[in-house]
Protein backbone atom coordinates (compact mmCIF):
# COMPACT_ATOMS: atom_id res chain seq x y z
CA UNK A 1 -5.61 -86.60 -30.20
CA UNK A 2 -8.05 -86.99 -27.39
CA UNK A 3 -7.04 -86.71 -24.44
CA UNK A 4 -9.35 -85.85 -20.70
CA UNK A 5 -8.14 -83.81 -18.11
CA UNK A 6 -9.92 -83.43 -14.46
CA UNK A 7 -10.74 -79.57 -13.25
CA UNK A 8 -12.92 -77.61 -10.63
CA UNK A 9 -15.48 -75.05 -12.54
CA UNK A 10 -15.44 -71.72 -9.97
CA UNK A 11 -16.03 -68.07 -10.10
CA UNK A 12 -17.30 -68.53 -13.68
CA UNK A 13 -13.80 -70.41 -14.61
CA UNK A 14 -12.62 -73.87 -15.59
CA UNK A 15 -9.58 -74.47 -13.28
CA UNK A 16 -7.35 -77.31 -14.64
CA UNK A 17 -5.92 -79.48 -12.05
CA UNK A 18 -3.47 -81.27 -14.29
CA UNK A 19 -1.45 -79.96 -17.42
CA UNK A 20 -2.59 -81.23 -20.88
CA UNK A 21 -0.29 -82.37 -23.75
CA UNK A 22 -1.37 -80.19 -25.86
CA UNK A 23 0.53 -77.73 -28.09
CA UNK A 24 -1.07 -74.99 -29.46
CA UNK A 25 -4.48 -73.71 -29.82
CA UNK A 26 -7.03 -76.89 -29.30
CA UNK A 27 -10.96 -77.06 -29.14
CA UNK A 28 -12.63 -78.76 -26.02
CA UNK A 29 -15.75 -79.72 -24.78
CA UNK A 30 -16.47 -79.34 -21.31
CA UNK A 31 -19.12 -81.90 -19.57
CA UNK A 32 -20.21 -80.99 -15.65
CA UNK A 33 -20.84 -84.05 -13.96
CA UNK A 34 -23.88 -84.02 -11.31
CA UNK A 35 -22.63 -83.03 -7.65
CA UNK A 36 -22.98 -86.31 -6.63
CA UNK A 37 -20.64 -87.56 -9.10
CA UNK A 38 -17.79 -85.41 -6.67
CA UNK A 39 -16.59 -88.58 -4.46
CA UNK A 40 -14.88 -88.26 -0.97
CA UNK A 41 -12.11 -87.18 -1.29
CA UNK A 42 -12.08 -85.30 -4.42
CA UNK A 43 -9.92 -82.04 -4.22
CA UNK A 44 -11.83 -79.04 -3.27
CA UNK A 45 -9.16 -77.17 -4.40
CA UNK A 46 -6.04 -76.58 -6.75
CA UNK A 47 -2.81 -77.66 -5.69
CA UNK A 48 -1.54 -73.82 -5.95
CA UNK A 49 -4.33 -73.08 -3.77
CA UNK A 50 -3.12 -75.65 -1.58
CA UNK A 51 0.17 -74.87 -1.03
CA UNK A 52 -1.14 -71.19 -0.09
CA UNK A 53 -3.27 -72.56 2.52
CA UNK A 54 -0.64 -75.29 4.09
CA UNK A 55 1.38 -72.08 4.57
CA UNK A 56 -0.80 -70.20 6.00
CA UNK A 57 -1.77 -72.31 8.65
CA UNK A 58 1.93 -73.90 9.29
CA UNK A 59 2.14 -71.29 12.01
CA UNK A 60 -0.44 -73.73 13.72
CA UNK A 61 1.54 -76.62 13.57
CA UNK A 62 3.17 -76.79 16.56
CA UNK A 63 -0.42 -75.91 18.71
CA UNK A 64 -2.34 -78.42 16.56
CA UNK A 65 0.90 -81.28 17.28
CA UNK A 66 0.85 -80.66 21.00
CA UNK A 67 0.09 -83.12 23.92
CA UNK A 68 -3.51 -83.55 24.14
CA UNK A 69 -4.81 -82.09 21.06
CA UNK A 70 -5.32 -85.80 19.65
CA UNK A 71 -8.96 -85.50 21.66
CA UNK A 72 -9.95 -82.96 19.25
CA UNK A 73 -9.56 -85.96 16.66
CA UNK A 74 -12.86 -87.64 16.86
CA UNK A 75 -15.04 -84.61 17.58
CA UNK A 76 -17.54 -85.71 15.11
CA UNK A 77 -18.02 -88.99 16.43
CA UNK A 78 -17.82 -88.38 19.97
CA UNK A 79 -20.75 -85.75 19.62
CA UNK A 80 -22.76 -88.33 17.46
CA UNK A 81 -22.85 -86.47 14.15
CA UNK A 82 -21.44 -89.58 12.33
């Protein structure tokens, strides 16, 4: 069976970022696509890693949701770097 499965090479290591049906032992071949084949919105990071960080910064959460901070929003564009 043939089968693809996405991943993130890092630190010398081929992160998976979905589980493939595979039992056993299998061989693979591993193809890097060109840095501009990464699209917007592509993860930039595993969803373990995620989780770690979304509770990290949770502690934030109530600063970040207060009355206000919704000027902060389009800092980019309002400075002209879009």
């Amino acid at each position: 069976m043939i089968q693809s499965v996405e991943g993130i090479f890092r630190n010398g290591k081929i992160e998976l970022l979905e589980t493939p049906q595979v039992v056993g032992d299998a061989r693979v071949i591993v193809t890097f696509l060109s840095s501009s084949a990464v699209q917007e919105g592509d993860p930039v990071c595993t969803p373990e890693e995620e989780a770690e960080l979304r509770g990290k910064l949770a502690a934030w959460e109530a600063d970040w949701n207060a009355p206000g901070m919704e000027a902060y929003n389009d800092y980019k564009a309002r400075r002209g770097e879009l």
